[in-house]
PDB file of N, CA and C in Angstrom:
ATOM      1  N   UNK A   1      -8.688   8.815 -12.832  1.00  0.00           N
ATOM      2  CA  UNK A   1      -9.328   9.285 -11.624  1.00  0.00           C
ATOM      3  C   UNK A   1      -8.254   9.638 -10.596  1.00  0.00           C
ATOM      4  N   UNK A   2      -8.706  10.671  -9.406  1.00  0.00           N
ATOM      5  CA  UNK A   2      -7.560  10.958  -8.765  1.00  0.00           C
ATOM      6  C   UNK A   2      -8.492  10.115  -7.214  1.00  0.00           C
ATOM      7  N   UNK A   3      -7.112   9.633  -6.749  1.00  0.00           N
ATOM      8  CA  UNK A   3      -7.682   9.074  -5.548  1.00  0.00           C
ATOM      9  C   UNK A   3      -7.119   9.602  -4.360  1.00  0.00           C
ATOM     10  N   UNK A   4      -7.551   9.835  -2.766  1.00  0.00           N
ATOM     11  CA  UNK A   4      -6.897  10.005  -1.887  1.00  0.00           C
ATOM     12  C   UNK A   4      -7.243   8.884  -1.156  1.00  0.00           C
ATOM     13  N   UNK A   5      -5.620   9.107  -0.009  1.00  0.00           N
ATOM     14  CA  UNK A   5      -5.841   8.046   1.139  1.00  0.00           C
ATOM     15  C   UNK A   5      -5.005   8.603   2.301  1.00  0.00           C
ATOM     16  N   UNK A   6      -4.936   7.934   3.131  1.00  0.00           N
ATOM     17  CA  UNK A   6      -4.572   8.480   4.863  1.00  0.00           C
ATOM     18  C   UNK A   6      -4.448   7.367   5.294  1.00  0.00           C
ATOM     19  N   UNK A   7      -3.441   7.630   6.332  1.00  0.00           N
ATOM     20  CA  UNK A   7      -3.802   6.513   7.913  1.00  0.00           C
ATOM     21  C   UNK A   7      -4.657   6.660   8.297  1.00  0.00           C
ATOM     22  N   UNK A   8      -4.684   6.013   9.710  1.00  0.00           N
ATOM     23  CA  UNK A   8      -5.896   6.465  10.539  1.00  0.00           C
ATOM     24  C   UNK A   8      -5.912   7.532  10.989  1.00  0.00           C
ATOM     25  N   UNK A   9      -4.902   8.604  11.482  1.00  0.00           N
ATOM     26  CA  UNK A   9      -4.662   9.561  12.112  1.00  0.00           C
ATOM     27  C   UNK A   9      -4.699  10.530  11.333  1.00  0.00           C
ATOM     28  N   UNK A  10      -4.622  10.508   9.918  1.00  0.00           N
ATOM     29  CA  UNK A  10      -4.113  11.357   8.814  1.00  0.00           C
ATOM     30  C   UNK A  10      -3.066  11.960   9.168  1.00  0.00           C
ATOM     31  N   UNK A  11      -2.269  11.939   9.867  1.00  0.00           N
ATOM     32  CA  UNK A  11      -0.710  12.035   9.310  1.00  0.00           C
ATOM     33  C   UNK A  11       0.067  11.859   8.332  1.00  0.00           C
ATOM     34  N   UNK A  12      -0.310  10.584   7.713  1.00  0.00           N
ATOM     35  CA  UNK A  12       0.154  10.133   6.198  1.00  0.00           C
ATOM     36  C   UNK A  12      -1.227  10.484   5.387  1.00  0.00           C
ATOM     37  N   UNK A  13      -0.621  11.303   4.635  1.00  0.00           N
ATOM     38  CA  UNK A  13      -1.819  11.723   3.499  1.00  0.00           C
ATOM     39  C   UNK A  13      -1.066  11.466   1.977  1.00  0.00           C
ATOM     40  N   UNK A  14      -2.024  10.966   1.675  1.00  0.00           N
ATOM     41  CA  UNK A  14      -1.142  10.905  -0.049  1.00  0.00           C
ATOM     42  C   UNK A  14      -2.339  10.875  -1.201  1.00  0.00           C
ATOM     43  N   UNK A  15      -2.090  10.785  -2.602  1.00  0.00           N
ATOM     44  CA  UNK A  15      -2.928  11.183  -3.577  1.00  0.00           C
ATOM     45  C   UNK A  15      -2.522  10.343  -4.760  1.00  0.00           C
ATOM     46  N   UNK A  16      -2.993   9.532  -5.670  1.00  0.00           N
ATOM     47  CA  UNK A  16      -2.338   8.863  -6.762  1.00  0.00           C
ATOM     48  C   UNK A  16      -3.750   8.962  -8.004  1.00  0.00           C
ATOM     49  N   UNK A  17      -3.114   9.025  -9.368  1.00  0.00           N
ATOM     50  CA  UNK A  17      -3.702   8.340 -10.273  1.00  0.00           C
ATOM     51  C   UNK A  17      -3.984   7.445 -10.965  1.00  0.00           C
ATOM     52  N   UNK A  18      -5.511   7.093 -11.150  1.00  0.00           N
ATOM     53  CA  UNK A  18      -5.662   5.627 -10.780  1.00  0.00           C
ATOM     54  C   UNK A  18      -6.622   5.381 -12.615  1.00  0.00           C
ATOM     55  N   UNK A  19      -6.626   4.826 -12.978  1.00  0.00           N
ATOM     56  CA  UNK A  19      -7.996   4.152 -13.907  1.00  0.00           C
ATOM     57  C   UNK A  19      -8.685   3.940 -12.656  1.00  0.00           C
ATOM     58  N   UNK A  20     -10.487   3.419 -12.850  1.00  0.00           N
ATOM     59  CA  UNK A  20     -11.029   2.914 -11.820  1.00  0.00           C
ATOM     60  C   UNK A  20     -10.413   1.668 -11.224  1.00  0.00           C
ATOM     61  N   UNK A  21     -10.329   1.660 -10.093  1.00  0.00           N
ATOM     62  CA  UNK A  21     -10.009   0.777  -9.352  1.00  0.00           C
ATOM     63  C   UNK A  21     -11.387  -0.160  -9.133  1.00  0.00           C
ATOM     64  N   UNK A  22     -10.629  -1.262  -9.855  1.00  0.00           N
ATOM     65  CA  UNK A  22     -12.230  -2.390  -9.940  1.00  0.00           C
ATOM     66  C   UNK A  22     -11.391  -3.837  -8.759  1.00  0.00           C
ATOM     67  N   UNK A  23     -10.460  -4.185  -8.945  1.00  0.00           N
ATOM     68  CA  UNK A  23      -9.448  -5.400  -8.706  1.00  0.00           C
ATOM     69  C   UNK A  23      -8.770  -5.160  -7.737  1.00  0.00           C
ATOM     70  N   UNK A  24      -8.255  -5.891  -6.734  1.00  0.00           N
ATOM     71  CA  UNK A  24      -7.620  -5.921  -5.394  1.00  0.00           C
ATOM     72  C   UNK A  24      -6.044  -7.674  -5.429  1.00  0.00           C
ATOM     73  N   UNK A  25      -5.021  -7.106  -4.690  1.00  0.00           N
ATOM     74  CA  UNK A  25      -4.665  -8.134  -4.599  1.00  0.00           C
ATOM     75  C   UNK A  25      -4.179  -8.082  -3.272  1.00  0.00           C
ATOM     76  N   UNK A  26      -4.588  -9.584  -2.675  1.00  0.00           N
ATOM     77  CA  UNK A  26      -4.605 -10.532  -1.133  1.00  0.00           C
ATOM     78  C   UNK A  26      -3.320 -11.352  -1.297  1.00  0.00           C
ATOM     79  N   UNK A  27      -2.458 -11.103  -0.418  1.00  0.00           N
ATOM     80  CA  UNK A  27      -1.246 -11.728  -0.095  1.00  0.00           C
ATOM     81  C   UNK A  27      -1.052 -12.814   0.694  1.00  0.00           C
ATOM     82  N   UNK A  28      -0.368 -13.767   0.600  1.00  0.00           N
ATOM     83  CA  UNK A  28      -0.166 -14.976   1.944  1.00  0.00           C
ATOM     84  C   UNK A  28       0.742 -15.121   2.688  1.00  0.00           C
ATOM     85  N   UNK A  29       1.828 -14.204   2.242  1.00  0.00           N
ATOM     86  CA  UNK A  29       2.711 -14.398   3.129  1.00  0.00           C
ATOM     87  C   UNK A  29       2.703 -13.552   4.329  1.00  0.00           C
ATOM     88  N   UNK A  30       3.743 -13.916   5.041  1.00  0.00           N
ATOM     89  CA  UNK A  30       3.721 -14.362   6.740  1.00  0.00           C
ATOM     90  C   UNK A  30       3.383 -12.875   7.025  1.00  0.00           C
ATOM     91  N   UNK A  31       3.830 -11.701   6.297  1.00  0.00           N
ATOM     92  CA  UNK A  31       3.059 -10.008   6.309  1.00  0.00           C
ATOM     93  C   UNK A  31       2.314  -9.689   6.322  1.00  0.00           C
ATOM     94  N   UNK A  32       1.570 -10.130   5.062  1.00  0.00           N
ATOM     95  CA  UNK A  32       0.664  -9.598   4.785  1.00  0.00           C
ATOM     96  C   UNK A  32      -0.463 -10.323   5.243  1.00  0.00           C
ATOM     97  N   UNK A  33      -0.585 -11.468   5.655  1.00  0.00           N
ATOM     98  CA  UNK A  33      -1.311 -12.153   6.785  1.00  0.00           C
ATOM     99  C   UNK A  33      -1.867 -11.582   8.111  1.00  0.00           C
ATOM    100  N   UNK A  34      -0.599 -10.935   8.515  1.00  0.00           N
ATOM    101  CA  UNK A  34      -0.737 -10.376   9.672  1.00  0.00           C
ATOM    102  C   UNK A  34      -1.332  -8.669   9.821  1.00  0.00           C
ATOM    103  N   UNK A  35      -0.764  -7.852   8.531  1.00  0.00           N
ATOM    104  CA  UNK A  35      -1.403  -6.898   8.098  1.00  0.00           C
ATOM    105  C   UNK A  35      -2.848  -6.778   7.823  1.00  0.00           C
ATOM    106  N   UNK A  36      -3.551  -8.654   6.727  1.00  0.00           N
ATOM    107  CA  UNK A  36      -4.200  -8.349   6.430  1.00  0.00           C
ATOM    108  C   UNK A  36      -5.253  -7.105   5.372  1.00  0.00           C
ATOM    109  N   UNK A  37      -3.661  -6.791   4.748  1.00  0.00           N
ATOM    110  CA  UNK A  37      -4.369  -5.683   3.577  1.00  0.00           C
ATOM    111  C   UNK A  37      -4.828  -6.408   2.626  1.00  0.00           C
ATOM    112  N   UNK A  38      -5.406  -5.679   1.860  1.00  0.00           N
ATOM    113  CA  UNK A  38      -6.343  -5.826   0.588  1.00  0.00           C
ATOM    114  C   UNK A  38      -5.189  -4.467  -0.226  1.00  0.00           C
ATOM    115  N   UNK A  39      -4.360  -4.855  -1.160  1.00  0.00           N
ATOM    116  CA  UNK A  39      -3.387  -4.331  -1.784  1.00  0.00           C
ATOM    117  C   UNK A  39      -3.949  -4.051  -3.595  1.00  0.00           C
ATOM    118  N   UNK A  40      -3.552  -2.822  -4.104  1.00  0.00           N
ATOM    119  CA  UNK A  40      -3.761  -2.596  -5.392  1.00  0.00           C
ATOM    120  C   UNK A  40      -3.140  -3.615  -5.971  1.00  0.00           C
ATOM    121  N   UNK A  41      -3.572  -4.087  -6.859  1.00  0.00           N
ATOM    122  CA  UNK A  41      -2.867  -4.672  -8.024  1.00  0.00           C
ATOM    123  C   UNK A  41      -1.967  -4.726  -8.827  1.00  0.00           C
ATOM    124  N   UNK A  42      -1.952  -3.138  -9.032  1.00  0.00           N
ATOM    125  CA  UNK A  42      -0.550  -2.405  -9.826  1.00  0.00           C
ATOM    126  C   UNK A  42       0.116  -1.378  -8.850  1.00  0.00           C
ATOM    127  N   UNK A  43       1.416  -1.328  -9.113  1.00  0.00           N
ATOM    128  CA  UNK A  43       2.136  -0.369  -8.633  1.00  0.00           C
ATOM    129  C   UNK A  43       1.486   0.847  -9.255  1.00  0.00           C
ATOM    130  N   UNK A  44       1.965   2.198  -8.123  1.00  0.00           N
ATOM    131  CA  UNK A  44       1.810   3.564  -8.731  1.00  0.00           C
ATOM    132  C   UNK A  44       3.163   3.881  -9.213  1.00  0.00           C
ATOM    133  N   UNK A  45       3.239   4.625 -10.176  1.00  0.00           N
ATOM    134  CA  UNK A  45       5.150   5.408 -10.792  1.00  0.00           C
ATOM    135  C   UNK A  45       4.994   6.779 -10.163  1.00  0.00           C
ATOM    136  N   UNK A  46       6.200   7.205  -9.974  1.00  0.00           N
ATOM    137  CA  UNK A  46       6.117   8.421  -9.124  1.00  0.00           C
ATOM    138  C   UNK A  46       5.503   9.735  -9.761  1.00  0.00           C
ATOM    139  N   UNK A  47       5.169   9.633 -10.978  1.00  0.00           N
ATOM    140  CA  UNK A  47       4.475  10.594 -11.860  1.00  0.00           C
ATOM    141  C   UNK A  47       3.104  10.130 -11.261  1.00  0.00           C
ATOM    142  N   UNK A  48       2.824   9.009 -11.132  1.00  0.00           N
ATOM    143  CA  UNK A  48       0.793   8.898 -10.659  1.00  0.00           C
ATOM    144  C   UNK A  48       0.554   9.022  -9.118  1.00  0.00           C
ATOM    145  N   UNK A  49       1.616   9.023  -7.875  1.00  0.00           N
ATOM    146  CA  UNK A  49       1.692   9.414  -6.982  1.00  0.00           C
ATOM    147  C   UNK A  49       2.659  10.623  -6.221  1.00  0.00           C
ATOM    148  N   UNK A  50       1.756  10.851  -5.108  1.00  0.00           N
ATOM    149  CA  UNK A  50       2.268  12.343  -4.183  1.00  0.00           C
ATOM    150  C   UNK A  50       1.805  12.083  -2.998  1.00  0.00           C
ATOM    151  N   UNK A  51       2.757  12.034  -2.028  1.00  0.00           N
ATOM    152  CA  UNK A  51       3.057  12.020  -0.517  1.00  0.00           C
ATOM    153  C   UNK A  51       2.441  13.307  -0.442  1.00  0.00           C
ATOM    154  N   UNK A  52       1.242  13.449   0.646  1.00  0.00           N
ATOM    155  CA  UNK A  52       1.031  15.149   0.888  1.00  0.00           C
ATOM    156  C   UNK A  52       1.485  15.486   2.417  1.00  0.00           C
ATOM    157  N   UNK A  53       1.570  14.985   2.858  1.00  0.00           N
ATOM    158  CA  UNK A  53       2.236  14.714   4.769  1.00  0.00           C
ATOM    159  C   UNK A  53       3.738  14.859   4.471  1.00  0.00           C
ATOM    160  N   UNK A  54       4.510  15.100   5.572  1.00  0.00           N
ATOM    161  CA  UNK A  54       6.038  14.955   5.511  1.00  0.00           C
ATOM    162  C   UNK A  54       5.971  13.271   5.571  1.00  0.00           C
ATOM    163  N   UNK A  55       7.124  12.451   4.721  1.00  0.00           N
ATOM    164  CA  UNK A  55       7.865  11.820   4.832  1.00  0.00           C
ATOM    165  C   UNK A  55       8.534  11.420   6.316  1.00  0.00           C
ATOM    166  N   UNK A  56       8.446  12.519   7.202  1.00  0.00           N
ATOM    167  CA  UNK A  56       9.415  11.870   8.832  1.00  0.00           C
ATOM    168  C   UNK A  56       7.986  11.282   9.533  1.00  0.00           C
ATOM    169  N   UNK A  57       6.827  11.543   9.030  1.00  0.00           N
ATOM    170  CA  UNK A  57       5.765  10.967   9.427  1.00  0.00           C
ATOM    171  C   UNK A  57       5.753   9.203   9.372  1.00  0.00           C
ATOM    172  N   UNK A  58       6.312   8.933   8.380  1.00  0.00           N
ATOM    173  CA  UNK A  58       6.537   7.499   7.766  1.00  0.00           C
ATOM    174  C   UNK A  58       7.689   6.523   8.697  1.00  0.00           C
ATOM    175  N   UNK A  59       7.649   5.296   9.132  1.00  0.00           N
ATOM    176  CA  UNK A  59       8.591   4.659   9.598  1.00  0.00           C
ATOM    177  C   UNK A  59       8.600   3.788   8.562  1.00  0.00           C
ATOM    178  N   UNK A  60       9.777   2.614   8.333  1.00  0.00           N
ATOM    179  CA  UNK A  60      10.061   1.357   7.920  1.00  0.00           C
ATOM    180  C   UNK A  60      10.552   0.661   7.949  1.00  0.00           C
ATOM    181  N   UNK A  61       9.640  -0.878   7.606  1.00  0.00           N
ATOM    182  CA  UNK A  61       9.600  -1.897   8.369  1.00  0.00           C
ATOM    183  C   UNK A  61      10.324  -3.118   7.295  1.00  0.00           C
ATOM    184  N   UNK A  62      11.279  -3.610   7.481  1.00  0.00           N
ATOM    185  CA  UNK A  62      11.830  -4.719   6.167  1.00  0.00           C
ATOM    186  C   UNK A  62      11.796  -5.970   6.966  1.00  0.00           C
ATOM    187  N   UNK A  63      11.391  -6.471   6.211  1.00  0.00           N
ATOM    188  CA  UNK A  63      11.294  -8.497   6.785  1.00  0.00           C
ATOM    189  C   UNK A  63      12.390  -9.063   5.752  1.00  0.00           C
ATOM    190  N   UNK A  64      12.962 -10.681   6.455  1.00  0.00           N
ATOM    191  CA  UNK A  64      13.267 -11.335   4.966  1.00  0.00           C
ATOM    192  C   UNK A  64      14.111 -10.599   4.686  1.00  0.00           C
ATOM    193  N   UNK A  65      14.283 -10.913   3.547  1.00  0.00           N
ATOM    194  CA  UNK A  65      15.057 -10.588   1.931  1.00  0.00           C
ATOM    195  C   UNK A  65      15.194  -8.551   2.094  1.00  0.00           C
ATOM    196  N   UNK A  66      14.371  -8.138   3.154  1.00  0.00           N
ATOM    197  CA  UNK A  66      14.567  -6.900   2.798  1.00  0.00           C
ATOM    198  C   UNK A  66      14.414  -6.019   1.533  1.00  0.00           C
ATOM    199  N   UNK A  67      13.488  -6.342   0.728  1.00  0.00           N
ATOM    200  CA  UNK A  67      13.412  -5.892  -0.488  1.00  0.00           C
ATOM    201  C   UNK A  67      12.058  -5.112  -0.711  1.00  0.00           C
ATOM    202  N   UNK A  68      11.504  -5.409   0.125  1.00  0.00           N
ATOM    203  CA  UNK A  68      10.297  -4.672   0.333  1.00  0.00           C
ATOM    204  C   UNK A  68      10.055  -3.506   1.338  1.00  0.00           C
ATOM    205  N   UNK A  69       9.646  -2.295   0.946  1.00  0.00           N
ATOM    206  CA  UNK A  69      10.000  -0.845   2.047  1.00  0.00           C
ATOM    207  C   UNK A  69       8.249  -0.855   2.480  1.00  0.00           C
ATOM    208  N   UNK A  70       8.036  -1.713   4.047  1.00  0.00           N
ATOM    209  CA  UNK A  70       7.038  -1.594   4.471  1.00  0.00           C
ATOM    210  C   UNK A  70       7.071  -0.113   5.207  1.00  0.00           C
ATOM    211  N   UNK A  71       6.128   0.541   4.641  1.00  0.00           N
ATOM    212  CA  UNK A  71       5.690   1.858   5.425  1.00  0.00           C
ATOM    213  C   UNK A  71       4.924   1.908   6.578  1.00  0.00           C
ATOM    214  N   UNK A  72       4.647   2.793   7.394  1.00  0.00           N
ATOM    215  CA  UNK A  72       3.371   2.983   8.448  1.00  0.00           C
ATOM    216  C   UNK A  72       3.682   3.884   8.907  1.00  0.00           C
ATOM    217  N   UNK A  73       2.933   4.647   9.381  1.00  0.00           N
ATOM    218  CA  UNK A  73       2.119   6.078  10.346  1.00  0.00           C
ATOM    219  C   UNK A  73       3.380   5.187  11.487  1.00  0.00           C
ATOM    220  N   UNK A  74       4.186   6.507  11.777  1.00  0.00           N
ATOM    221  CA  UNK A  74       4.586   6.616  13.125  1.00  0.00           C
ATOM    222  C   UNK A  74       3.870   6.719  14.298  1.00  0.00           C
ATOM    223  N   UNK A  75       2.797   7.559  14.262  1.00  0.00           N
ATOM    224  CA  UNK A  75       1.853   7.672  15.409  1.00  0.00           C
ATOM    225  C   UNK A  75       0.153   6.504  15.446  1.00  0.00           C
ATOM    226  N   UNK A  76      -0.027   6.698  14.340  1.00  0.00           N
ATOM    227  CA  UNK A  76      -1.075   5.111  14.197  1.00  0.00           C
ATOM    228  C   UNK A  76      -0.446   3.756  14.297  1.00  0.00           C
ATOM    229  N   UNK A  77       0.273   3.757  13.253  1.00  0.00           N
ATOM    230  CA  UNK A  77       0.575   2.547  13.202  1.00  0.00           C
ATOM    231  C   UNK A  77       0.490   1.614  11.374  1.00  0.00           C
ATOM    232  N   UNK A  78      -0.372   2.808  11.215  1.00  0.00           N
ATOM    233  CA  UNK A  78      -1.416   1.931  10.204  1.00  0.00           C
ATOM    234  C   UNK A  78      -0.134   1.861   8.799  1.00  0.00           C
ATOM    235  N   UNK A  79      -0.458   0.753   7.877  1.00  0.00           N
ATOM    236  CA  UNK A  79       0.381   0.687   6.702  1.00  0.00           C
ATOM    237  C   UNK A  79      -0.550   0.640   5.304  1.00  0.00           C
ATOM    238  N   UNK A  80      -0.017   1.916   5.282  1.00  0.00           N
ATOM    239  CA  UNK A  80      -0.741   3.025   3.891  1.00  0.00           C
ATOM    240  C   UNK A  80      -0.027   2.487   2.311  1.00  0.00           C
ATOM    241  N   UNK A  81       1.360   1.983   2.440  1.00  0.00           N
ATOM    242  CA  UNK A  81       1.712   1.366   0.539  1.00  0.00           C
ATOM    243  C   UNK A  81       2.892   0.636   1.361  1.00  0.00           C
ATOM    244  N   UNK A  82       3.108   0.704   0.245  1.00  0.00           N
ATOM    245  CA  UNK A  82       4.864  -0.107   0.071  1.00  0.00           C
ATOM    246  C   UNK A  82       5.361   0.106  -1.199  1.00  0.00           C
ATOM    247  N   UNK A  83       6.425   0.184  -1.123  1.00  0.00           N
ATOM    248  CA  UNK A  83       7.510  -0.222  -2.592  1.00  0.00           C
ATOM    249  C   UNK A  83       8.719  -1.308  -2.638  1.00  0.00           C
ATOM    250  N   UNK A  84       9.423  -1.215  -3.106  1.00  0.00           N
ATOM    251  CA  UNK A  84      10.236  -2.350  -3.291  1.00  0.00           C
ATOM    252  C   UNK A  84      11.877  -1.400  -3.408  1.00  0.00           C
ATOM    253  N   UNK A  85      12.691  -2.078  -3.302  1.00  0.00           N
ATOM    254  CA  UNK A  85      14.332  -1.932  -3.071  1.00  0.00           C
ATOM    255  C   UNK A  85      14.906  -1.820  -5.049  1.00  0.00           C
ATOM    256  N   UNK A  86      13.919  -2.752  -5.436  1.00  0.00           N
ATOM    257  CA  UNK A  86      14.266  -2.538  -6.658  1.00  0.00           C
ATOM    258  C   UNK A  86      13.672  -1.660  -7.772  1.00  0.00           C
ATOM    259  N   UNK A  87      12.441  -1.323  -6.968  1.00  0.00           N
ATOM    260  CA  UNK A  87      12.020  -0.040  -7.728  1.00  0.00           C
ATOM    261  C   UNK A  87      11.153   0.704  -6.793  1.00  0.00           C
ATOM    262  N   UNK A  88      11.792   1.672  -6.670  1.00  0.00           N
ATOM    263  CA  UNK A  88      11.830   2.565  -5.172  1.00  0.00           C
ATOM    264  C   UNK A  88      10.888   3.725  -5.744  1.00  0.00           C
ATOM    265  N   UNK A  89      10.030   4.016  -5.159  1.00  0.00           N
ATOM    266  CA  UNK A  89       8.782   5.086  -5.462  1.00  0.00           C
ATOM    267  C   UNK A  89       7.699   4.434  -6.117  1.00  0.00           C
ATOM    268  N   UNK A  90       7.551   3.218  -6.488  1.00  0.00           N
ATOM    269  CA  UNK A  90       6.513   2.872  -7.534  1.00  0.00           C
ATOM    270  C   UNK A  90       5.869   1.460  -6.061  1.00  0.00           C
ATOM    271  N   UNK A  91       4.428   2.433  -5.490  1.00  0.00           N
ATOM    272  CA  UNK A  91       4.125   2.624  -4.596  1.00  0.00           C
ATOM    273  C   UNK A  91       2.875   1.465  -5.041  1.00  0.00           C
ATOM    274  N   UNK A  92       2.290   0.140  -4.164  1.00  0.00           N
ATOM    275  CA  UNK A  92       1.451  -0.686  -4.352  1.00  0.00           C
ATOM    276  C   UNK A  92       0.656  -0.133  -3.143  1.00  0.00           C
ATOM    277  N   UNK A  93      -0.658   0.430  -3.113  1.00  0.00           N
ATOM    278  CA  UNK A  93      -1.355   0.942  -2.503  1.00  0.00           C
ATOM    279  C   UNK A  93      -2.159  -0.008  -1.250  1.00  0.00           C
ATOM    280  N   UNK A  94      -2.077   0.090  -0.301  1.00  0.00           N
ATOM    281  CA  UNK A  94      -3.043  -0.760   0.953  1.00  0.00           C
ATOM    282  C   UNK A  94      -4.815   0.081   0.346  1.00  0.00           C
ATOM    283  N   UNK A  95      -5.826  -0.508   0.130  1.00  0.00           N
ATOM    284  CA  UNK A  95      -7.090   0.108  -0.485  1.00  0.00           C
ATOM    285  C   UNK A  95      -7.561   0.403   0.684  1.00  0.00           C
ATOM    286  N   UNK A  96      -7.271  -0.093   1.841  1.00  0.00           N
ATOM    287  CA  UNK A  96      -8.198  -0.255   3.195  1.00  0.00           C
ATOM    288  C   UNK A  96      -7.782   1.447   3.619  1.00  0.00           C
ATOM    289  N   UNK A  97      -6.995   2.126   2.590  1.00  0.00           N
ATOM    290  CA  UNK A  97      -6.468   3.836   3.332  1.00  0.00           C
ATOM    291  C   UNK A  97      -7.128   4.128   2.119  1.00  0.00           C
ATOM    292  N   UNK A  98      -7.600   3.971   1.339  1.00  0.00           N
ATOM    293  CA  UNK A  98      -8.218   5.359   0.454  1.00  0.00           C
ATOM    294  C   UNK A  98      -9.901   5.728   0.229  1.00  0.00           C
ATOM    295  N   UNK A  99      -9.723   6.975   0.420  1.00  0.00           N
ATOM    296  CA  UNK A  99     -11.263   7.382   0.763  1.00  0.00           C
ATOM    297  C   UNK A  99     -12.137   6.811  -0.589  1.00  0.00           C
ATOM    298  N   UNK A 100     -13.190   6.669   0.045  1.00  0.00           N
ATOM    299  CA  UNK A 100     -14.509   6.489  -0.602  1.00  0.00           C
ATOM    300  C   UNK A 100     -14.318   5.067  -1.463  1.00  0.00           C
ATOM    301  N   UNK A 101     -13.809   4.320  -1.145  1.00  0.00           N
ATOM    302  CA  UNK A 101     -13.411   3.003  -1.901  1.00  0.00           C
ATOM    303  C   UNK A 101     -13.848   1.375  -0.647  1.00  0.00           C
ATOM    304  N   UNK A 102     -14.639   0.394  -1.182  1.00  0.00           N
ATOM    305  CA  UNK A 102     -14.731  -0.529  -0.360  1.00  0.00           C
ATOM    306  C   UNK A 102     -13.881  -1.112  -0.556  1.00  0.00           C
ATOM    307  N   UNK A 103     -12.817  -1.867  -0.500  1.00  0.00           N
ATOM    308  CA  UNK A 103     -11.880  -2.853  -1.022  1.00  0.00           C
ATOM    309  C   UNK A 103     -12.201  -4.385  -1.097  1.00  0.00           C
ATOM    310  N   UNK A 104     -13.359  -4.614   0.061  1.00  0.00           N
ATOM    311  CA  UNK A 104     -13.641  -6.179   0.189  1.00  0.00           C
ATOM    312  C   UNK A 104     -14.922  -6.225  -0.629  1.00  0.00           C
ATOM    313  N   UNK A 105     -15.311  -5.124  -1.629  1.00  0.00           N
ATOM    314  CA  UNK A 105     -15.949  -5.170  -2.589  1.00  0.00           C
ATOM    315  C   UNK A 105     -15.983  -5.044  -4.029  1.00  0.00           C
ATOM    316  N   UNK A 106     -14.700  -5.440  -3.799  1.00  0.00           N
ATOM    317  CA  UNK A 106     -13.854  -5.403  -5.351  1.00  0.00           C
ATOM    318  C   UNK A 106     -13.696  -7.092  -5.535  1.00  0.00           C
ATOM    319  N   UNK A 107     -13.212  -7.032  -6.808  1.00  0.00           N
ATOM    320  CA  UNK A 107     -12.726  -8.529  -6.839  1.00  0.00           C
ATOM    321  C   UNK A 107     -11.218  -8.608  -6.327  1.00  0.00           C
ATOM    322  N   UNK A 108     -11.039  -9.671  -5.501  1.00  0.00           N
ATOM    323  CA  UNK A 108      -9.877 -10.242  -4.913  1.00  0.00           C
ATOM    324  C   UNK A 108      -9.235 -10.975  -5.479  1.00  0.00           C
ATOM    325  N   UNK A 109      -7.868 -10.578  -6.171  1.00  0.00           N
ATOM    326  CA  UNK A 109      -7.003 -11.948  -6.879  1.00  0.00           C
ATOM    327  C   UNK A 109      -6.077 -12.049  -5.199  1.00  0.00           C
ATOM    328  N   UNK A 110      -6.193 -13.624  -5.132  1.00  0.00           N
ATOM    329  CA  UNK A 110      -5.056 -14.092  -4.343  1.00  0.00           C
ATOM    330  C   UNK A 110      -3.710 -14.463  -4.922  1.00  0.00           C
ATOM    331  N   UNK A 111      -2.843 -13.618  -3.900  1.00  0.00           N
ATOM    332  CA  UNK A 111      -1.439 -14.010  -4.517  1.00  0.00           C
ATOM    333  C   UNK A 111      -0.375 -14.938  -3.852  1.00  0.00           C
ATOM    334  N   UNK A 112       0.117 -15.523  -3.857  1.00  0.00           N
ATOM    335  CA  UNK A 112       0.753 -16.948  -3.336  1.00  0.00           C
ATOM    336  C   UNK A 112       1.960 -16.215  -3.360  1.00  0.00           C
ATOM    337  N   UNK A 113       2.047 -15.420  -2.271  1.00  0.00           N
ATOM    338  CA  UNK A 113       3.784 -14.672  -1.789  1.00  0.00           C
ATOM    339  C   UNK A 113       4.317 -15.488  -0.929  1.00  0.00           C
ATOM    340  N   UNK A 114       3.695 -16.409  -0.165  1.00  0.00           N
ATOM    341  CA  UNK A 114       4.348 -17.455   0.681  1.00  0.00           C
ATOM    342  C   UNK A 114       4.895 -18.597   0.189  1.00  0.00           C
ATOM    343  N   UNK A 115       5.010 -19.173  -1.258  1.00  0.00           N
ATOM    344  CA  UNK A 115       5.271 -19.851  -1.932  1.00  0.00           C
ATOM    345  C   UNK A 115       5.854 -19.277  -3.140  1.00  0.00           C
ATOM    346  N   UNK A 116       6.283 -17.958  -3.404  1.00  0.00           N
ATOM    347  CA  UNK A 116       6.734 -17.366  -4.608  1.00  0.00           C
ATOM    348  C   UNK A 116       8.303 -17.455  -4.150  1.00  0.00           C
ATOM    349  N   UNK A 117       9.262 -17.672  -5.098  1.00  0.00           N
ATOM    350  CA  UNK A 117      10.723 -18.010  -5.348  1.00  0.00           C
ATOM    351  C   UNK A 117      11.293 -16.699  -5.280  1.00  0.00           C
TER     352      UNK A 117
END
């Protein structure tokens, strides 16, 4: 299936391929707490995703360890994916940005990032 998503502003527009998206994963650490996303489960590879907005649209945000490339809308605010330092483009989707999808109506695995090594 092809999915789209946006900020709030649609400034950040992007597009990925997905199987159905049935599963969600909820984070605990001190970020994603505060974000509050409801996060895909699997990474996207840069073959199943496409940025459709410019890139200077995007700011980022590193906590910690720095290993994680928090994104967001320069002008919203809002945080549309992330990737990682160690594998850069393979994009874990925020669900709360993609159209036509409930996310708090999926099943929720919780993930224990506040306690992960």
């Amino acid at each position: 299936m092809k999915y789209q998503g946006s900020c709030h502003c649609k400034a950040v527009q992007f597009e990925f391929q997905s199987d159905e998206i049935t599963t969600a994963l909820q984070c605990n650490c001190s970020i994603c707490l505060r974000k509050n996303a409801i996060m895909s489960q699997q990474s996207y590879s840069p073959s199943d995703f496409k940025l459709l907005s410019e890139k200077a649209n995007l700011a980022i945000y590193h906590w910690g360890d720095e290993e994680v490339n928090h994104y967001f809308c320069k002008t919203c605010g809002v945080y549309p994916f992330h990737d990682t330092t160690e594998q850069p483009g393979y994009y874990r989707i925020n669900l709360g940005c993609v159209d036509d999808l409930e996310p708090r109506e999926l099943a929720i695995i919780q993930f224990d990032g506040r306690n992960e090594l």
